[in-house]
C-alpha atoms as a PDB file:
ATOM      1  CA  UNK A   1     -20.688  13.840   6.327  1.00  0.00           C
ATOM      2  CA  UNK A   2     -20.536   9.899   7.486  1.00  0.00           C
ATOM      3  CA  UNK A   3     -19.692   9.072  10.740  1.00  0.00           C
ATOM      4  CA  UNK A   4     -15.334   8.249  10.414  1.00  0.00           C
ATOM      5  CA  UNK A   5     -14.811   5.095  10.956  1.00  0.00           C
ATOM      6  CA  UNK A   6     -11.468   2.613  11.802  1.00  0.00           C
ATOM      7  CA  UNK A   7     -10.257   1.157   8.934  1.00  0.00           C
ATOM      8  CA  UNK A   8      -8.441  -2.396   8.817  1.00  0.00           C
ATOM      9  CA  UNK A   9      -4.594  -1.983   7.174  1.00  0.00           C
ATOM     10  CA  UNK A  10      -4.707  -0.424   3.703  1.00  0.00           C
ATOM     11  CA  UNK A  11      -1.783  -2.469   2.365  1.00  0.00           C
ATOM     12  CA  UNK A  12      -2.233  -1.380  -1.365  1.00  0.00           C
ATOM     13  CA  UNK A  13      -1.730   2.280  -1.173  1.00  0.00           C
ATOM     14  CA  UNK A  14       1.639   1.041   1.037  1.00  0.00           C
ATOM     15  CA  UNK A  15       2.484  -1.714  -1.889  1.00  0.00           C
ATOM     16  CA  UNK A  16       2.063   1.912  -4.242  1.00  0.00           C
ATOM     17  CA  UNK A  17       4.941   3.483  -1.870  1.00  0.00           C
ATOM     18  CA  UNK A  18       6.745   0.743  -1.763  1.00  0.00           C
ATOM     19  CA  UNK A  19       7.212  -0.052  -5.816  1.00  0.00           C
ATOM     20  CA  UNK A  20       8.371   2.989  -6.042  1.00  0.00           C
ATOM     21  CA  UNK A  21      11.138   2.965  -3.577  1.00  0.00           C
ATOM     22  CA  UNK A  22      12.098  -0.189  -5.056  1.00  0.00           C
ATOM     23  CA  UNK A  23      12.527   1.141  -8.183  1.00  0.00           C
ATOM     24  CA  UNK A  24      13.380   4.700  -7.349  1.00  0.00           C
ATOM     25  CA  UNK A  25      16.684   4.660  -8.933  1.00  0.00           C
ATOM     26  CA  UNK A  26      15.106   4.397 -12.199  1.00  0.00           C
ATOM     27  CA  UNK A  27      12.208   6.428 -11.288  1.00  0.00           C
ATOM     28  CA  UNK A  28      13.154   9.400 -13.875  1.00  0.00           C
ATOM     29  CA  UNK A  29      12.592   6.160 -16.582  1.00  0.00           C
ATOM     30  CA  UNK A  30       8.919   5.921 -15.558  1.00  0.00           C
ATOM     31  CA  UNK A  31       5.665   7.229 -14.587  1.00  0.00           C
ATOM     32  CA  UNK A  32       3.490   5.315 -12.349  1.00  0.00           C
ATOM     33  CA  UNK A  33      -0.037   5.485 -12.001  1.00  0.00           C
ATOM     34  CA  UNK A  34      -2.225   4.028  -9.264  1.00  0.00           C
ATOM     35  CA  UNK A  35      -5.496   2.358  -9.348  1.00  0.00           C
ATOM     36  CA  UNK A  36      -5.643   2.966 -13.498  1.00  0.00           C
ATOM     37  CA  UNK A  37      -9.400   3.115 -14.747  1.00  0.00           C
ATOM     38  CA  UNK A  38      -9.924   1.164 -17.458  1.00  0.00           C
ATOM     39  CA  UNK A  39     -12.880   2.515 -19.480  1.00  0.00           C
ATOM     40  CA  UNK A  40     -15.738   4.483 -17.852  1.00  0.00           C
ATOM     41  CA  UNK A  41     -16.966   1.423 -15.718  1.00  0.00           C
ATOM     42  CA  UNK A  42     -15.124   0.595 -12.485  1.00  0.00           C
ATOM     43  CA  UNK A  43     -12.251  -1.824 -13.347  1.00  0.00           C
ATOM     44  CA  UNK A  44      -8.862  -0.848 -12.194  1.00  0.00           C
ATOM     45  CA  UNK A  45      -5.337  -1.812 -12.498  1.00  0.00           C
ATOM     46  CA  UNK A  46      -4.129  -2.039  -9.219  1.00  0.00           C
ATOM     47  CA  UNK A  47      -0.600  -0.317 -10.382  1.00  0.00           C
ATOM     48  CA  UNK A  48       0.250   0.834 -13.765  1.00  0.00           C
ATOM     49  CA  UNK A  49       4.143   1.478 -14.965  1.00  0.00           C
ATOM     50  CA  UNK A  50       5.037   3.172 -17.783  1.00  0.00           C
ATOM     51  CA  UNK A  51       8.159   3.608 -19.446  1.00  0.00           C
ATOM     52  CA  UNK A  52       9.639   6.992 -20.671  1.00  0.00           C
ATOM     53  CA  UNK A  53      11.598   5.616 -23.181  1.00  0.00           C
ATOM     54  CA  UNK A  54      10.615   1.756 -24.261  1.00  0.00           C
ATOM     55  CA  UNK A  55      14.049   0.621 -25.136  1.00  0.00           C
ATOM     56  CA  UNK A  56      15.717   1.951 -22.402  1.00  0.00           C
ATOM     57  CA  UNK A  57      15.968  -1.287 -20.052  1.00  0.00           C
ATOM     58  CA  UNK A  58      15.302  -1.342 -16.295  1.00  0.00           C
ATOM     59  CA  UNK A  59      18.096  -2.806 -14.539  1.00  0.00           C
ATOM     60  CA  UNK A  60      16.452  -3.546 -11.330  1.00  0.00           C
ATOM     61  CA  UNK A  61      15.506  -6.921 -10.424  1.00  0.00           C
ATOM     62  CA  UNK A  62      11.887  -6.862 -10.354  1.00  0.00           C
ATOM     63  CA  UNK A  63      11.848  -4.632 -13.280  1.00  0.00           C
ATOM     64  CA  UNK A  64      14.397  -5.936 -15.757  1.00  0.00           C
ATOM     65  CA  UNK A  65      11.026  -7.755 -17.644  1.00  0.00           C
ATOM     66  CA  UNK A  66       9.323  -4.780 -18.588  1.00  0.00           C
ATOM     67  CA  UNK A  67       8.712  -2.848 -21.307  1.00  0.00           C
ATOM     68  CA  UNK A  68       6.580   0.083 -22.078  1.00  0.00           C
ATOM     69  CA  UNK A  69       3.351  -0.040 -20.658  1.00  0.00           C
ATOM     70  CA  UNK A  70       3.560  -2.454 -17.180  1.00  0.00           C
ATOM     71  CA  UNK A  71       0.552  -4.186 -15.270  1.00  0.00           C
ATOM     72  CA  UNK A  72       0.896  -4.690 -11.674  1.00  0.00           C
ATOM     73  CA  UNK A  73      -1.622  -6.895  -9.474  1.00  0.00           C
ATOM     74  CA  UNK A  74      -0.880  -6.686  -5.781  1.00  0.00           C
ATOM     75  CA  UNK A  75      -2.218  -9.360  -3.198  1.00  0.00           C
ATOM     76  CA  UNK A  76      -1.795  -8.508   0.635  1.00  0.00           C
ATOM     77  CA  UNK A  77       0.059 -10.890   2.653  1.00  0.00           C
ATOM     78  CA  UNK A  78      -3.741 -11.950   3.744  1.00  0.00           C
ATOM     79  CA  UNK A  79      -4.969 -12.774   0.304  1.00  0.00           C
ATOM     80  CA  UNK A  80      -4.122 -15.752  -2.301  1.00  0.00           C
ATOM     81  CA  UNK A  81      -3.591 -15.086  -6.129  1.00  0.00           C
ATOM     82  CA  UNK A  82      -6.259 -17.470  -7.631  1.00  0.00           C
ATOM     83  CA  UNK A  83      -6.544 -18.943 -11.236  1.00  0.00           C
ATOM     84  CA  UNK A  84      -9.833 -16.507 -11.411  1.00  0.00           C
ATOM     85  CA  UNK A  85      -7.462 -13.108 -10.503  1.00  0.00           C
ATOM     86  CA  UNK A  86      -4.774 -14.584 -13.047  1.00  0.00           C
ATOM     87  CA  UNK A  87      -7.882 -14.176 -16.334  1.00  0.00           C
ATOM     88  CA  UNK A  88      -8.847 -11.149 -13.926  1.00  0.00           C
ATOM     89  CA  UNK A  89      -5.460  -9.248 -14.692  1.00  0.00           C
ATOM     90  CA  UNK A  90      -5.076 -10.824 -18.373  1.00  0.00           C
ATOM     91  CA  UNK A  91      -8.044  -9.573 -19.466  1.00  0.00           C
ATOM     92  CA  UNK A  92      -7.345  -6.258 -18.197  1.00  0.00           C
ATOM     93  CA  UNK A  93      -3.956  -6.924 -20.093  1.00  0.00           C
ATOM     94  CA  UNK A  94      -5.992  -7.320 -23.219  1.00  0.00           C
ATOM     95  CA  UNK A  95      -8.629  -4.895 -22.177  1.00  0.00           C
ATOM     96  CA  UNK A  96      -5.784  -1.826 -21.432  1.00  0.00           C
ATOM     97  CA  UNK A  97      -4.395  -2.526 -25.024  1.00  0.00           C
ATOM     98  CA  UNK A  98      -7.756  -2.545 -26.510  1.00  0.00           C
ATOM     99  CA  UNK A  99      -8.975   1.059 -24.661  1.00  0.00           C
ATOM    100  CA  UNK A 100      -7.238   3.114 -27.093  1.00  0.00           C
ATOM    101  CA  UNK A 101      -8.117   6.249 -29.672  1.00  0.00           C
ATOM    102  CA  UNK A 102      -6.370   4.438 -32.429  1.00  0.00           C
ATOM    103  CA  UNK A 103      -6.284   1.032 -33.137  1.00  0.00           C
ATOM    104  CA  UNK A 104      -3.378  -0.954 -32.277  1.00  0.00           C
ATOM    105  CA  UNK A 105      -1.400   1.708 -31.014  1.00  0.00           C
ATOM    106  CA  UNK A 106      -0.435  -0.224 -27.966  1.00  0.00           C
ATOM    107  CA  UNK A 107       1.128  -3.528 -29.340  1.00  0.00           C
ATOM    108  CA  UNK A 108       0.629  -6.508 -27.206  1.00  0.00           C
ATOM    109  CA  UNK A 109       4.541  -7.588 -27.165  1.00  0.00           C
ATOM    110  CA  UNK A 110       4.864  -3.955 -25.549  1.00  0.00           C
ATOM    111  CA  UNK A 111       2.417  -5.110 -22.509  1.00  0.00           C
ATOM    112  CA  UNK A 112       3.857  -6.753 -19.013  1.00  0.00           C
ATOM    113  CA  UNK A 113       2.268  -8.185 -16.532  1.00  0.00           C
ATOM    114  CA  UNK A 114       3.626  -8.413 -12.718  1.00  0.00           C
ATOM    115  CA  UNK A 115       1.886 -10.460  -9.777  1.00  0.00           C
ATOM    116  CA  UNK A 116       2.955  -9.770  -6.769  1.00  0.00           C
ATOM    117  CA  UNK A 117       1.994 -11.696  -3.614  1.00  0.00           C
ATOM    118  CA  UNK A 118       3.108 -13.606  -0.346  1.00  0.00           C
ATOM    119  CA  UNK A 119       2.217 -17.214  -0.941  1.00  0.00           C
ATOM    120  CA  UNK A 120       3.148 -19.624  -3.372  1.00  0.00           C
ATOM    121  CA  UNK A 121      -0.068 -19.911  -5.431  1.00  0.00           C
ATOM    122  CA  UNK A 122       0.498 -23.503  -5.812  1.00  0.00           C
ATOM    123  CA  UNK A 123      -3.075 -24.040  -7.256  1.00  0.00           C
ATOM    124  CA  UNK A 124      -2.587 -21.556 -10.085  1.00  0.00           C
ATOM    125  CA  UNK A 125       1.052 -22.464 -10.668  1.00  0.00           C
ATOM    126  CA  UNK A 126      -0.347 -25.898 -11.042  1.00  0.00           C
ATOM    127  CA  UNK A 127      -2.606 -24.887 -13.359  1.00  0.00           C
ATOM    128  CA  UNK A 128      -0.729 -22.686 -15.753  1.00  0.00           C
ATOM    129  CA  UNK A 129       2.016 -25.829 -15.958  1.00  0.00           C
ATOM    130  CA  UNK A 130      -0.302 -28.920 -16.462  1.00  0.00           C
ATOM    131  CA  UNK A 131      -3.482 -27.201 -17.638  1.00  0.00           C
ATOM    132  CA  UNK A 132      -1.645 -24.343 -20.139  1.00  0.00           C
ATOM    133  CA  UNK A 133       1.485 -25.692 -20.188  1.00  0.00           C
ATOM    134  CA  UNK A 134       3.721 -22.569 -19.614  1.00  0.00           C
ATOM    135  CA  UNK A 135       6.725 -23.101 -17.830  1.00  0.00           C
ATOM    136  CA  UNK A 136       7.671 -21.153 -15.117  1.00  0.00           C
ATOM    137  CA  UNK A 137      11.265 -20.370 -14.286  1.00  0.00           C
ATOM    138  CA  UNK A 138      13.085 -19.141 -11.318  1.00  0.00           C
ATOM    139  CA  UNK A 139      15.337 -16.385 -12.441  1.00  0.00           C
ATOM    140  CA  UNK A 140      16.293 -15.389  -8.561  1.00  0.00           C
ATOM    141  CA  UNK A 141      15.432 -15.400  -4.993  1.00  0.00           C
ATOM    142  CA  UNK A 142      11.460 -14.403  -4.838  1.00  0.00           C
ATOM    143  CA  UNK A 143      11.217 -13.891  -8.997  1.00  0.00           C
ATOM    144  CA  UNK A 144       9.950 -16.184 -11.350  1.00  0.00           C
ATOM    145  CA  UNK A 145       8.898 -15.715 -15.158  1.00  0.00           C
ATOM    146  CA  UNK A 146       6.129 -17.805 -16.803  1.00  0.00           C
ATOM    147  CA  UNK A 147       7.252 -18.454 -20.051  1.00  0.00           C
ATOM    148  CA  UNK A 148       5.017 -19.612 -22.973  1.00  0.00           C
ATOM    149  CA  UNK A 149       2.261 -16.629 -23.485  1.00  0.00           C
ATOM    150  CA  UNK A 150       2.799 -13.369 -25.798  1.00  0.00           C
ATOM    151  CA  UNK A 151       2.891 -11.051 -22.907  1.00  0.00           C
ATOM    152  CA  UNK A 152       6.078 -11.796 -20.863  1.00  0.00           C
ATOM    153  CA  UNK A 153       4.734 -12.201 -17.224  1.00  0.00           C
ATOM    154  CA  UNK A 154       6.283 -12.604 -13.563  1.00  0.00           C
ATOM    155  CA  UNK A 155       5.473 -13.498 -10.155  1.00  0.00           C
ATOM    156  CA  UNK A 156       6.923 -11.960  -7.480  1.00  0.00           C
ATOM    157  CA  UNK A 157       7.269 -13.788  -3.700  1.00  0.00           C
ATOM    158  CA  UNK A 158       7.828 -11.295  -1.019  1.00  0.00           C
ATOM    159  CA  UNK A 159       8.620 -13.653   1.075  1.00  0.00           C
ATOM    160  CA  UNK A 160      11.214 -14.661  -0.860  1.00  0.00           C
ATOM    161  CA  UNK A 161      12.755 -11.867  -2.076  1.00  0.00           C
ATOM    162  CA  UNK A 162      16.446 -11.182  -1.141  1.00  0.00           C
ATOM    163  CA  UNK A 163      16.904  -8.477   1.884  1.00  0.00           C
ATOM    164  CA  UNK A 164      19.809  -7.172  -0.276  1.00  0.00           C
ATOM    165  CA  UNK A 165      17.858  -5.542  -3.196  1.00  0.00           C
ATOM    166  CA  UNK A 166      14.456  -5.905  -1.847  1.00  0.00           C
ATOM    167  CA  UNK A 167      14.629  -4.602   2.016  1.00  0.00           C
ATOM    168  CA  UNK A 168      11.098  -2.929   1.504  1.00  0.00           C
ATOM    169  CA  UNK A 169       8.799  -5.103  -0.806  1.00  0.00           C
ATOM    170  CA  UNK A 170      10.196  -8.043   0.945  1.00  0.00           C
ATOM    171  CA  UNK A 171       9.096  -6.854   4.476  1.00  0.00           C
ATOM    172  CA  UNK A 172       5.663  -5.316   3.330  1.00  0.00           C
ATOM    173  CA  UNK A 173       4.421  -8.227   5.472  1.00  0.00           C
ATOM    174  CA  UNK A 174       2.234  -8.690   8.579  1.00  0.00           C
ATOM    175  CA  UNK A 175       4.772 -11.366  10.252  1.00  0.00           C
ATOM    176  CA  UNK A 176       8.022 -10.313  10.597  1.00  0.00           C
ATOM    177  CA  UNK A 177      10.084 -12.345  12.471  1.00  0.00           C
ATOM    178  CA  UNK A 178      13.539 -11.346  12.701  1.00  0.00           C
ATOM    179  CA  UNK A 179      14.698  -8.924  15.061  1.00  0.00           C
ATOM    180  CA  UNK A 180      17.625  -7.737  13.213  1.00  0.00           C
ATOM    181  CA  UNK A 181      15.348  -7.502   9.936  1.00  0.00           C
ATOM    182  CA  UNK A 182      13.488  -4.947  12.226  1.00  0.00           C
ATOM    183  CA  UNK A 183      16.337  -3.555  13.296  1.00  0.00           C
ATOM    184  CA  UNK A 184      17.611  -2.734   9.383  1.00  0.00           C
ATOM    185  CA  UNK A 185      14.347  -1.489   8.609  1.00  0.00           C
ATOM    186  CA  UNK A 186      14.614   1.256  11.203  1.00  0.00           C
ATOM    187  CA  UNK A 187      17.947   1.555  10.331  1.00  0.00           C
ATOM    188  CA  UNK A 188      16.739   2.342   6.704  1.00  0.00           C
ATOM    189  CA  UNK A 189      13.883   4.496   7.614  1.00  0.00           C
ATOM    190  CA  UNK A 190      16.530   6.996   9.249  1.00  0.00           C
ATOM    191  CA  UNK A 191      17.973   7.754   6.117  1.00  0.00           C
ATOM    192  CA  UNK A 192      14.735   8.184   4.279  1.00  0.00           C
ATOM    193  CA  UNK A 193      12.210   9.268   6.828  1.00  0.00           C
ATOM    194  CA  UNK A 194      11.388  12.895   5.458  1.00  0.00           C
ATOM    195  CA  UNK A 195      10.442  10.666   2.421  1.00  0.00           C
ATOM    196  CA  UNK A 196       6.623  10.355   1.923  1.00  0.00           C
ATOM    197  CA  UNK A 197       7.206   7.109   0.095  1.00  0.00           C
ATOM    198  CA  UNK A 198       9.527   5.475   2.831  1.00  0.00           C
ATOM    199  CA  UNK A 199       6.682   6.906   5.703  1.00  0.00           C
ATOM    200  CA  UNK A 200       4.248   5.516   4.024  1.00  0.00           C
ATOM    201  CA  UNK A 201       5.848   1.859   3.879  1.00  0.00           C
ATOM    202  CA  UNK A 202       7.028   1.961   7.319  1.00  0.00           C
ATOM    203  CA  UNK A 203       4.110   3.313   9.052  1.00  0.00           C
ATOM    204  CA  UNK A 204       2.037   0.082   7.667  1.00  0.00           C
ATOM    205  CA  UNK A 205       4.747  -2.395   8.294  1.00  0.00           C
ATOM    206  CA  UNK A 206       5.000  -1.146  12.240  1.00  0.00           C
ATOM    207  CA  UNK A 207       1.361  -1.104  12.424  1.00  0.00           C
ATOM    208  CA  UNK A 208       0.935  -4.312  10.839  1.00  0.00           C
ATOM    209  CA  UNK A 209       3.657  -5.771  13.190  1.00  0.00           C
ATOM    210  CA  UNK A 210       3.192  -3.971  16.410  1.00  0.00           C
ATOM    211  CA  UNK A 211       4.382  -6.412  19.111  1.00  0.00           C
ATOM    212  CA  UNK A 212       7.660  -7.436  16.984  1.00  0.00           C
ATOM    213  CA  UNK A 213       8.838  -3.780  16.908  1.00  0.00           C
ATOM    214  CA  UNK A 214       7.730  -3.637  20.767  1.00  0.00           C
ATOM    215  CA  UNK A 215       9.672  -6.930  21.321  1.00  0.00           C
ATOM    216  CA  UNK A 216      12.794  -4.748  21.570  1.00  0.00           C
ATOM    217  CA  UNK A 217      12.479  -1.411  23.794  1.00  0.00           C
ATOM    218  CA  UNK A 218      15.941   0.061  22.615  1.00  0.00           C
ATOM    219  CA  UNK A 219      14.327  -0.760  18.894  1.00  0.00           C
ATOM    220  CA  UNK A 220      10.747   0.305  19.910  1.00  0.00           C
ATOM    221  CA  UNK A 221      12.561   4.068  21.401  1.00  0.00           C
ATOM    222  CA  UNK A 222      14.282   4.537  18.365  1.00  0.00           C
ATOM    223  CA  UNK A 223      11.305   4.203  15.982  1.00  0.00           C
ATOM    224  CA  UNK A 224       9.324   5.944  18.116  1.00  0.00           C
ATOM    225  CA  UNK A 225      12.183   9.062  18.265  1.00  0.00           C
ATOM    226  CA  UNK A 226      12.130   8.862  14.510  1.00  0.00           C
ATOM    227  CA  UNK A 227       8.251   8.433  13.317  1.00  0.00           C
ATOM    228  CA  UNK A 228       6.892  11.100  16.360  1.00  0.00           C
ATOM    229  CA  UNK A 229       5.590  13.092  14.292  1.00  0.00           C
ATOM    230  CA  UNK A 230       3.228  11.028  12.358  1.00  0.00           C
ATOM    231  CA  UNK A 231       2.588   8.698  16.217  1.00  0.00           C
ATOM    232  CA  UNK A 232       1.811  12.100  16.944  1.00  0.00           C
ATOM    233  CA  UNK A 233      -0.738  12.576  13.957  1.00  0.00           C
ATOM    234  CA  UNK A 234      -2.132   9.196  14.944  1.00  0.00           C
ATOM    235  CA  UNK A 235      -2.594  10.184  18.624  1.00  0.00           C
ATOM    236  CA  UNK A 236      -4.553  13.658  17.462  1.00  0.00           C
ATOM    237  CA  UNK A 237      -6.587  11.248  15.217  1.00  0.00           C
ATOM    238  CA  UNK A 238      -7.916   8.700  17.850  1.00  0.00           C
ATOM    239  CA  UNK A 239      -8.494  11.550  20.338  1.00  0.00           C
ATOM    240  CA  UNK A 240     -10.819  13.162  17.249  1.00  0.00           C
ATOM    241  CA  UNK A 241     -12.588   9.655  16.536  1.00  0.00           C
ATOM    242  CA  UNK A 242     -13.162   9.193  20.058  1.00  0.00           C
ATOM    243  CA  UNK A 243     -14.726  12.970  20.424  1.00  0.00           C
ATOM    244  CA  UNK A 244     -17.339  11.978  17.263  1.00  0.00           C
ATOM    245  CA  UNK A 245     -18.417   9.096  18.565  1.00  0.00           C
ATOM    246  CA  UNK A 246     -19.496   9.917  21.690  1.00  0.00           C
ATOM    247  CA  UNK A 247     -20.995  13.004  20.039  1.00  0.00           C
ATOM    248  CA  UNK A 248     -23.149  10.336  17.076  1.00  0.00           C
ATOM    249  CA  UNK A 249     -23.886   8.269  20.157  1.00  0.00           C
ATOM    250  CA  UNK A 250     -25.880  11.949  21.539  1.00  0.00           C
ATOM    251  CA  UNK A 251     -27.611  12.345  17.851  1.00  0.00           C
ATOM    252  CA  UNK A 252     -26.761  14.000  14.706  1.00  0.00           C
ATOM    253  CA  UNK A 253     -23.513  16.449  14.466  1.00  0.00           C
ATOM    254  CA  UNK A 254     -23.936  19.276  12.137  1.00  0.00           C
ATOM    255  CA  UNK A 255     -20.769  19.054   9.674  1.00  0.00           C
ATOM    256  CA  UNK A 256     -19.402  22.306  10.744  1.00  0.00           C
ATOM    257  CA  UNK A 257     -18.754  20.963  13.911  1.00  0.00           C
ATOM    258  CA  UNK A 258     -17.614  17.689  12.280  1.00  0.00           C
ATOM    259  CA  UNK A 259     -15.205  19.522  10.122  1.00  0.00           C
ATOM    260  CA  UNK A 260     -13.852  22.100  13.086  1.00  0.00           C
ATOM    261  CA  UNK A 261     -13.361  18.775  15.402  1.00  0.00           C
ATOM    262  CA  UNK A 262     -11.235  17.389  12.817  1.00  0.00           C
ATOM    263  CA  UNK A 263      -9.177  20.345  11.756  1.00  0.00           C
ATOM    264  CA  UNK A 264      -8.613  20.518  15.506  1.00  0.00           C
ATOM    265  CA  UNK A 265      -4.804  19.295  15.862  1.00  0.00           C
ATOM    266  CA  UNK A 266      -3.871  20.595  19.893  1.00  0.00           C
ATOM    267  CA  UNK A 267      -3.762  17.448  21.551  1.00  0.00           C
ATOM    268  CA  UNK A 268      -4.300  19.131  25.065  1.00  0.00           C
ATOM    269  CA  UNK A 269      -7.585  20.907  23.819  1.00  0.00           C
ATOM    270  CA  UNK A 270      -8.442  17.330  21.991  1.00  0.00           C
ATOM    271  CA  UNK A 271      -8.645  15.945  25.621  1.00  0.00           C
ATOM    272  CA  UNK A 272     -10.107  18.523  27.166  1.00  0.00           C
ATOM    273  CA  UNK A 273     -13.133  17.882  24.247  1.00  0.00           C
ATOM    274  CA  UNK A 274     -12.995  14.374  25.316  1.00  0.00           C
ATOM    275  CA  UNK A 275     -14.561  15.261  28.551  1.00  0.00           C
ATOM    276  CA  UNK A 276     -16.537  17.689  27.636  1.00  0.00           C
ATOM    277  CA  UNK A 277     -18.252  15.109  24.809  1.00  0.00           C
ATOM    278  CA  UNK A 278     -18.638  12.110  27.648  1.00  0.00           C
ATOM    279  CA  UNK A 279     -20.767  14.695  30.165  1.00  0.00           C
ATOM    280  CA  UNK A 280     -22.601  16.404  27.433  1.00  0.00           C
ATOM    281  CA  UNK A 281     -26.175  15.178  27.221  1.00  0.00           C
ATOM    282  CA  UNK A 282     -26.518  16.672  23.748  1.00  0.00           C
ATOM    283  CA  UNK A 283     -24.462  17.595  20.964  1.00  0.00           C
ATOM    284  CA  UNK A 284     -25.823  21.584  21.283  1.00  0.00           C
ATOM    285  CA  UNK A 285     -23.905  21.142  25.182  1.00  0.00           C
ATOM    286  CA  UNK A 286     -20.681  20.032  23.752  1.00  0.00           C
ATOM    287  CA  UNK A 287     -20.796  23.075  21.531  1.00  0.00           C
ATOM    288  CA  UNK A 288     -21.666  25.574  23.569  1.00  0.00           C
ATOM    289  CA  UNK A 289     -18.955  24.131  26.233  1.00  0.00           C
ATOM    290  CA  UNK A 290     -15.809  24.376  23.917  1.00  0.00           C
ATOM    291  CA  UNK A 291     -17.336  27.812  22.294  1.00  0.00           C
ATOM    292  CA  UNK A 292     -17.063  29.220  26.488  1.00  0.00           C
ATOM    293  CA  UNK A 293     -13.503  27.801  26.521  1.00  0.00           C
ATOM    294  CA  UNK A 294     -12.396  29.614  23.867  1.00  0.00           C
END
């Protein structure tokens, strides 16, 4: 077993979460699939939306464009959608449609694709007008449709989105700005928060904007009242990452003891490891200290 290590945000499986509470209204209308293979060699679709029934329409905003099978490419709010990821998620477009047991069983006017990022790709937008000549059309606040290809294709702006319809996608962000925007958000959460989908969302947007929900104690109590169980998960975890490393920085640890460290979720006996770990002088003294406190 590797040594764990601290990962930066993971803002796609969060994006995953949060598509689906955007469209959860609807939800019994599709089935969504996350990181789709495509083929046997490592090529994914970042999300993948298909319809139940193909000509039942989605009345949601950012889904009223699609039909049966849907294509979703999701850039973080750190990330730019480039002319090279537009042919990226087109070709997957072609290559999903293609990957089939019977030819032409997916039609290409039955494909969507959906872009999703922060910025304004000006550079691609650019592109696609002058160098393609599609035109692209603002059909509300944050959606746009570019018009002129067989498979009907949007971008989405967070940024832009309205706060009205798209409280979640919209603030999947790592600068929020408006106190009363985090106010509604915890707002939200409180209604939602034995949801796995809404957790999900909300645990990356607080982590990814720390010092805005911090800002405001009365804000920063309430959150903390509502998400203490998972800032309690989080707390157990950093206590367990700071046992193994000390432990890797004393030599190898057998996975056994790996594995009970980790399954180890009593915060008080987590600390009391801590110590033990930062006077051991070898990984056989930590064991044999928390196997005499037993």
């Amino acid at each position: 077993m590797d040594k764990p290590r601290t990962h930066a945000l993971q803002w796609h499986p969060a994006f995953y979460a949060d598509i689906q509470i955007e469209l959860e209204e609807e939800a019994g209308l599709l089935v969504f699939e996350n990181e789709h293979q495509l083929g046997t060699k490592p090529k994914e679709i970042d999300v993948l939306i298909v319809k139940k029934e193909a000509e039942v329409p989605i009345r949601k905003n950012i889904g009223r464009i699609f039909r049966k099978h849907n294509i979703v490419e999701y850039k973080s709010p750190t990330d730019y959608l480039s002319i090279d990821d537009f042919y990226k998620v087109y070709g997957y477009a072609c290559f999903y449609k293609a990957d089939t047991a019977r030819a032409d069983s997916i039609k290409i006017h039955d494909i969507t694709i959906t872009f999703v990022c922060h910025r304004y790709p000006r550079s691609l937008i650019r592109y696609l007008t002058d160098e393609i000549g599609y035109q692209i059309t603002r059909v509300e606040d944050g959606i746009y449709y570019i018009i002129g290809d067989k498979i009907p294709i949007q971008l989405i702006l967070t940024k832009e989105l309205s706060e009205n319809h798209n409280l979640w996608l919209k603030n999947l962000t790592d600068n929020l700005e408006d106190p009363e925007m985090v106010n509604r958000l915890i707002e939200q959460y409180a209604k939602h928060k034995e949801n796995s989908l809404y957790k999900s969302v909300m645990n990356l947007i607080v982590r990814a904007n720390q010092e805005k929900f911090k800002e405001v104690k009365a804000m920063c109590e309430a959150l903390e009242e509502l998400m203490k169980d998972e800032l309690e998960a989080k707390k157990v975890e950093g206590i367990t990452e700071t046992i193994l490393d000390l432990l890797f920085e004393l030599g190898s640890v057998p996975e056994l003891l790996q594995s009970e460290i980790m399954k180890q979720k009593n915060p008080e006996i987590l600390k009391q490891w801590v110590k033990y770990a930062a006077r051991a002088d070898t990984v056989e003294a930590f064991e044999q200290k928390i196997r005499k406190a037993e």
